[in-house]
Protein backbone atom coordinates (compact mmCIF):
# COMPACT_ATOMS: atom_id res chain seq x y z
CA UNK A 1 0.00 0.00 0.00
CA UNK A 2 1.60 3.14 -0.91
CA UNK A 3 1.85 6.38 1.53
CA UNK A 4 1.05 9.50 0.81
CA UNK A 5 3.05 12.87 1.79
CA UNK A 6 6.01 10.72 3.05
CA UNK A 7 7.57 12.57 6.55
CA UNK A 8 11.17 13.29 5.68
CA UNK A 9 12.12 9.87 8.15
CA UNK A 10 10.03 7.58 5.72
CA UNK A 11 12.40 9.00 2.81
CA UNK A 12 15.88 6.95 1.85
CA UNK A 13 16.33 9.73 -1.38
CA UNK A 14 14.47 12.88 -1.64
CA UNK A 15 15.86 14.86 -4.97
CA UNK A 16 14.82 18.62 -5.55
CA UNK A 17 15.13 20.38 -8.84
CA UNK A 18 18.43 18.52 -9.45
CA UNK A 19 20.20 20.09 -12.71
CA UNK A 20 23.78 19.39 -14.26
CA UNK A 21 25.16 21.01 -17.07
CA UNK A 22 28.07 19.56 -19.34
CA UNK A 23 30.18 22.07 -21.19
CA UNK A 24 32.32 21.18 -24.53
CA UNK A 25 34.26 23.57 -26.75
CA UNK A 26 33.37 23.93 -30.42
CA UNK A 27 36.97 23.53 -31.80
CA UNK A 28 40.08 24.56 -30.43
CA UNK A 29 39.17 28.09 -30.16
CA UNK A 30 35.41 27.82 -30.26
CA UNK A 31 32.73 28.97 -27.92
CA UNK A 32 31.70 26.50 -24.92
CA UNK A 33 28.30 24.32 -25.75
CA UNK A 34 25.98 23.80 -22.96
CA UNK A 35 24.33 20.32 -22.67
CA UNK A 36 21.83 20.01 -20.25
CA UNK A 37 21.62 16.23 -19.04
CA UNK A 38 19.31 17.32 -15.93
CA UNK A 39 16.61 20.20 -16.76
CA UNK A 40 15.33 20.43 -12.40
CA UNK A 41 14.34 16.62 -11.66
CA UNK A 42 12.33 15.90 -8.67
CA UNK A 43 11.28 12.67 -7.01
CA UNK A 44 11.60 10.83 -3.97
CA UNK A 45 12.12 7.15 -2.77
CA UNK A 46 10.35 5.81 0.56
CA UNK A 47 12.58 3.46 2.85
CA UNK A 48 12.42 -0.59 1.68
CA UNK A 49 11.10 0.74 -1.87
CA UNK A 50 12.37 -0.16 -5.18
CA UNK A 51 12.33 2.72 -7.54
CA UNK A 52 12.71 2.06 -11.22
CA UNK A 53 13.44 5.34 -13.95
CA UNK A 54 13.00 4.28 -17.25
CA UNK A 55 14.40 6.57 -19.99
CA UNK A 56 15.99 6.37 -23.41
CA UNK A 57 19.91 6.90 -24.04
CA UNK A 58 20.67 10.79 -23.52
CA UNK A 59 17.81 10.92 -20.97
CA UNK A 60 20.07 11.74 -17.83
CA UNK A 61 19.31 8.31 -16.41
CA UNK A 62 23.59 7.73 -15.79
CA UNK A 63 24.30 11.08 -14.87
CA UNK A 64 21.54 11.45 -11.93
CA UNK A 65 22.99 8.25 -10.79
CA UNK A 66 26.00 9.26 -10.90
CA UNK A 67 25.48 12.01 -8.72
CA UNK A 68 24.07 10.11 -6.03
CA UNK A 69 27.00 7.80 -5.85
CA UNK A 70 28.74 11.04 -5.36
CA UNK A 71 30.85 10.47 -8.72
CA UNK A 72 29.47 13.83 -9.97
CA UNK A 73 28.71 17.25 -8.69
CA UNK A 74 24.70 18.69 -9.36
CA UNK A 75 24.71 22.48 -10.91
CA UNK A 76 21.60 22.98 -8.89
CA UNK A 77 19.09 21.80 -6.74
CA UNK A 78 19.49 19.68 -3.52
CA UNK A 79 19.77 16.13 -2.75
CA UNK A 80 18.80 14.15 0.67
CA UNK A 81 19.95 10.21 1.04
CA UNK A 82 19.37 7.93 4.03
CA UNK A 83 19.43 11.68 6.00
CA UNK A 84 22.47 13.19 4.94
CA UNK A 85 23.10 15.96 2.23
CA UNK A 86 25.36 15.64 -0.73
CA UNK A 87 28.13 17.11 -1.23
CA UNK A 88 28.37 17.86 1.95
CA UNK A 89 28.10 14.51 3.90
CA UNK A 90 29.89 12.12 0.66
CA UNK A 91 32.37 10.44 2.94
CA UNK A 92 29.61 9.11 5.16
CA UNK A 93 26.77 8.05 2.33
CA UNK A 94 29.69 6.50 0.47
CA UNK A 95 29.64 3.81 3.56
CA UNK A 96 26.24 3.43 3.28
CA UNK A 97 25.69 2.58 -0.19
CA UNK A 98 26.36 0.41 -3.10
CA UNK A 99 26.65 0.75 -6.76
CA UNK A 100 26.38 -1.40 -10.03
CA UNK A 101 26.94 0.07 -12.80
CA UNK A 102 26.55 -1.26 -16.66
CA UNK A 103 29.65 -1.62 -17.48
CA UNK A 104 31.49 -2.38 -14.18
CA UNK A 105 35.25 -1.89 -13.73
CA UNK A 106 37.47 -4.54 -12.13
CA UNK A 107 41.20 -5.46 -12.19
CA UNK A 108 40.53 -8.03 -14.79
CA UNK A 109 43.71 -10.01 -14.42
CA UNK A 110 42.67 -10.85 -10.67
CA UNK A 111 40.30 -13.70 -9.79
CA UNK A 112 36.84 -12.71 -8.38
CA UNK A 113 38.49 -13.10 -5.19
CA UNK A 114 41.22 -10.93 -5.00
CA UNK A 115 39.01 -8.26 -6.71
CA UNK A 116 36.40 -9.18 -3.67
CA UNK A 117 39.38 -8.93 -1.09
CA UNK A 118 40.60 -5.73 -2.29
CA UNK A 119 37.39 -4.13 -2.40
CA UNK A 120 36.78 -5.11 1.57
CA UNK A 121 40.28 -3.71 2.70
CA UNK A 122 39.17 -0.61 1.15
CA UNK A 123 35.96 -0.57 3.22
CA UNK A 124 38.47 -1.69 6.29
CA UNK A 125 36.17 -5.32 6.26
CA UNK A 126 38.11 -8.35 7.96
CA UNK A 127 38.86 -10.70 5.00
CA UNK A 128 37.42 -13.63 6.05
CA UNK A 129 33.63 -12.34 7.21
CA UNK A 130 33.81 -10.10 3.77
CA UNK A 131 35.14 -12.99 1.80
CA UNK A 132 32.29 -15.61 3.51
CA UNK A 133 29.93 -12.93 3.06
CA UNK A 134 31.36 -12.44 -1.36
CA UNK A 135 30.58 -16.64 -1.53
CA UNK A 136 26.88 -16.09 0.21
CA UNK A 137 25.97 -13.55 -2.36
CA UNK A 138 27.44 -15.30 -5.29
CA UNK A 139 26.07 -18.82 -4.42
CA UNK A 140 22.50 -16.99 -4.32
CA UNK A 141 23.21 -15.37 -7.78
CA UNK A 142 23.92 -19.01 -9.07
CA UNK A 143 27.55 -18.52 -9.26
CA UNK A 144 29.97 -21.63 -9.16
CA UNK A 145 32.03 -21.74 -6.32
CA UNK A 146 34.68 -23.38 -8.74
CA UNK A 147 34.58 -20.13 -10.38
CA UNK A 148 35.65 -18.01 -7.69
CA UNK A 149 39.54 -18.30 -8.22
CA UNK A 150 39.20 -17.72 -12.17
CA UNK A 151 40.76 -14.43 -13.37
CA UNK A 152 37.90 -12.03 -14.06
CA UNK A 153 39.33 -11.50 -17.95
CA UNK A 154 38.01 -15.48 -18.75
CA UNK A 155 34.18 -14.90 -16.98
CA UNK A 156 31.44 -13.38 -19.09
CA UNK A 157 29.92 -10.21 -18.77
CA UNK A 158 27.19 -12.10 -16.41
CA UNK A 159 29.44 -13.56 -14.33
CA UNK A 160 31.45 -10.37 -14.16
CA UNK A 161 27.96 -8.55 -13.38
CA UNK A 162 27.51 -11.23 -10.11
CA UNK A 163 30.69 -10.37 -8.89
CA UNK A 164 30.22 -6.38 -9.20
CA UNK A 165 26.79 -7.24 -7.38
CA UNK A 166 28.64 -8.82 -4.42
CA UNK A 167 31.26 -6.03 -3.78
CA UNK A 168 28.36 -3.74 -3.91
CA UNK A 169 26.82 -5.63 -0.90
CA UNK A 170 29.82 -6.39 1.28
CA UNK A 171 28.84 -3.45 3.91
CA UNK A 172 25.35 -4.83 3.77
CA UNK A 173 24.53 -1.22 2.61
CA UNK A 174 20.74 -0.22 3.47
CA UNK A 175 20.72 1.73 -0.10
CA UNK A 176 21.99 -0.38 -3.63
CA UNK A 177 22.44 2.32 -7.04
CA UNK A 178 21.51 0.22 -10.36
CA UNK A 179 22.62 1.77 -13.07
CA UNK A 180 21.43 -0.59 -15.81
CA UNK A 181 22.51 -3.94 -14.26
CA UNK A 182 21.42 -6.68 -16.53
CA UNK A 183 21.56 -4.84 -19.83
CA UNK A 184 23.69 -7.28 -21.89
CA UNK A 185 23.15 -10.08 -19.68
CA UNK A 186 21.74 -13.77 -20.98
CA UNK A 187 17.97 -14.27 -20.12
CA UNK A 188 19.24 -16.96 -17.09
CA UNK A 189 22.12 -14.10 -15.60
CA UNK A 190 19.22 -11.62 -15.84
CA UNK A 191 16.94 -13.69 -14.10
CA UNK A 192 18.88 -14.75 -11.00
CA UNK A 193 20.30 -11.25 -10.76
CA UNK A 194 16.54 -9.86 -10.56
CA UNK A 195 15.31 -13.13 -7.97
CA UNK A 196 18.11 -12.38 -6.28
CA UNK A 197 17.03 -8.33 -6.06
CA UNK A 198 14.20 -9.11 -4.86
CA UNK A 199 14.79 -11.61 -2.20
CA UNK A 200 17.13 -9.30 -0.85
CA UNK A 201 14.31 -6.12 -0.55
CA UNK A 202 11.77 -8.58 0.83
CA UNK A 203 14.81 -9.82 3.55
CA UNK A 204 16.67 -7.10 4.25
CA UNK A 205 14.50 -4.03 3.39
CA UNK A 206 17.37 -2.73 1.07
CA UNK A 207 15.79 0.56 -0.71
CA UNK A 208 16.78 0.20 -4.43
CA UNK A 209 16.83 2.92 -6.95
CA UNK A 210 17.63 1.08 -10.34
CA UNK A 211 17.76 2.76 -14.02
CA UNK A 212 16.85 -0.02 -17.00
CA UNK A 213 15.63 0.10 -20.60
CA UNK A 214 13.72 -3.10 -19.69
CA UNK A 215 10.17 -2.54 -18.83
CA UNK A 216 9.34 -6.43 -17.72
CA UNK A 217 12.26 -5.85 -15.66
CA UNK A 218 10.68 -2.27 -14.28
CA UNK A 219 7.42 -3.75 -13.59
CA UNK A 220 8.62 -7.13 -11.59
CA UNK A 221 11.01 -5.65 -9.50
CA UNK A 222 9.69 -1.62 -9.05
CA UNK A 223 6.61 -0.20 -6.55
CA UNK A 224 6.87 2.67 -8.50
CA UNK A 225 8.44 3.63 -11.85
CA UNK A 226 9.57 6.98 -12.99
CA UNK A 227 9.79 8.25 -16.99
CA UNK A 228 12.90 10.36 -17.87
CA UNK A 229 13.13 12.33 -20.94
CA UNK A 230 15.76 14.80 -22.15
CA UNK A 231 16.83 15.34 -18.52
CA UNK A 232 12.62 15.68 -16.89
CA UNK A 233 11.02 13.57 -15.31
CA UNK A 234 7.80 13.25 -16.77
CA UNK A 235 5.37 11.02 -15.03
CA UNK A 236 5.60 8.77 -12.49
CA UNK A 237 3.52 6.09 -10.46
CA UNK A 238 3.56 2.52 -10.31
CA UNK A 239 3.31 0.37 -13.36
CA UNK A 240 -0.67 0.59 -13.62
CA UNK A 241 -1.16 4.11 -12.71
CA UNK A 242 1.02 5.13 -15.87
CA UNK A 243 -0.67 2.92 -18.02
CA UNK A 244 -4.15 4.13 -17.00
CA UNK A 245 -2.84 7.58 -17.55
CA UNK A 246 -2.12 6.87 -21.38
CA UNK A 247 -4.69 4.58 -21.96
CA UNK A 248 -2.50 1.75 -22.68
CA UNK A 249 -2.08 -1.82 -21.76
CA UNK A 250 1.21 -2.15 -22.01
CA UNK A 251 3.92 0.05 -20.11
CA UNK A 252 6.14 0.62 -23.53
CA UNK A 253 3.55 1.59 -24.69
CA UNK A 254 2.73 4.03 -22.12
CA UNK A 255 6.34 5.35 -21.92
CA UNK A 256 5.94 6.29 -25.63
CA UNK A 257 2.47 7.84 -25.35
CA UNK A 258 3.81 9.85 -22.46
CA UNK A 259 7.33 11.21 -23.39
CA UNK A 260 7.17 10.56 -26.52
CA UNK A 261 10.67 8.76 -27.22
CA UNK A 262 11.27 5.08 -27.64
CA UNK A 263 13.34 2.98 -25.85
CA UNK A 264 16.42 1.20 -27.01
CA UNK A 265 18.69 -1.58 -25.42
CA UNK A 266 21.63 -0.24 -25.94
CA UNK A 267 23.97 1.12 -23.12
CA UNK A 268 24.32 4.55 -23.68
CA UNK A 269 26.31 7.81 -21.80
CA UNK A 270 23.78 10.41 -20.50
């Protein structure tokens, strides 16, 4: 059952007229080109929620995310996660979230488990909880334990996508970033990585703000579902409440008749 006028203690992420601008030269000597990849986007995310935005490439899906994880700096408007304020309280949010990103970077001449290790003295973990915690996740995910020693240069880009997933959740965070997860992934990697989102919500409460182009995957996993477009958001609700809004019976369908674009399933920069 969804709340209404959320208190600021329900909230995990409350974004306020969040704007970022990117600047490029024309030529060596040229004028500076503003590209607006966030035009004042608004929206908020309850505690134990999963919140899905759905938006084409160039819709400001990676750079909003981006700035949550703290990776970029807004132009304008304000920001609230798990009750701390970015920039100013990074350092702390940084140890209270996780992030998977679409294409994930790794030291790809290491095994899953040094990557896994290195990752948890980072985050000043003890090696052997972090590294019995790494083979929990991964067994769940329907990773081979065999597998686990294998450099990370001979797994494919599902098995890579597992073991992002895992150093993600070695501090247990209470808040997971998905940038596009399981674009790319085979149908049987994208469907343990989504049982495996879900079981973790329903267990742990994990609030989980994910970006996809895949609207099955927006409508199993989200409670509500929010449609980017040329840095707005445009509409948002759960899965049926935007499809009664357009008139539609499907949710593409309903993405087109209300922004207007078309989705793609290609990875794409903001």
């Amino acid at each position: 059952m969804l709340i209404l006028n959320p208190t600021q203690t329900e909230l995990a992420i409350e974004v306020s007229d969040l704007k970022k601008v990117f600047r490029k030269r024309e030529g060596l000597f040229g004028p500076l080109k503003e590209e607006w990849a966030l035009k004042g986007v608004s929206f908020h995310v309850r505690k134990g929620e999963t919140y899905a935005l759905l938006g084409p490439n160039g819709s400001g899906k990676s750079t909003l995310i981006r700035i949550l994880s703290t990776l970029l700096t807004p132009d304008g408007g304000t920001v609230r996660m798990l009750g701390y304020r970015l920039p100013e309280d990074e350092a702390k949010l940084r140890r209270k979230m996780g992030r998977v990103s679409v294409d994930a970077a790794f030291y790809k001449k290491l095994s899953a488990r040094e990557n896994l290790l290195y990752a948890a003295q980072l985050y000043g973990l003890e090696p052997r909880q972090a590294e019995k915690r790494a083979m929990q996740i991964l067994e769940q995910l329907g990773l081979e334990s065999r597998r686990f020693d294998d450099p990370l240069e001979e797994m494919s880009r599902g098995m890579q996508q597992k073991i992002s997933i895992a150093r993600a959740l070695l501090i247990n965070p209470p808040l997971l970033l998905l940038d596009e997860p399981t674009t790319g992934l085979d149908p049987k990697s994208r469907r343990d990585v989504q049982a495996f989102l879900e079981d973790l919500r329903a267990r742990q409460g994990t609030t989980i703000l994910l970006t996809t182009h895949d609207m099955a995957e927006a409508e199993r996993l989200a409670h509500r579902i929010g449609f980017l477009a040329h840095g707005r958001l445009v509409a948002e609700g759960t899965a049926d409440e935007l499809k009664r809004r357009a008139g539609t019976a499907d949710l593409e369908e309903a993405f087109i008749a209300l922004t207007g674009e078309e989705l793609n399933d290609e990875a794409g920069q903001p």
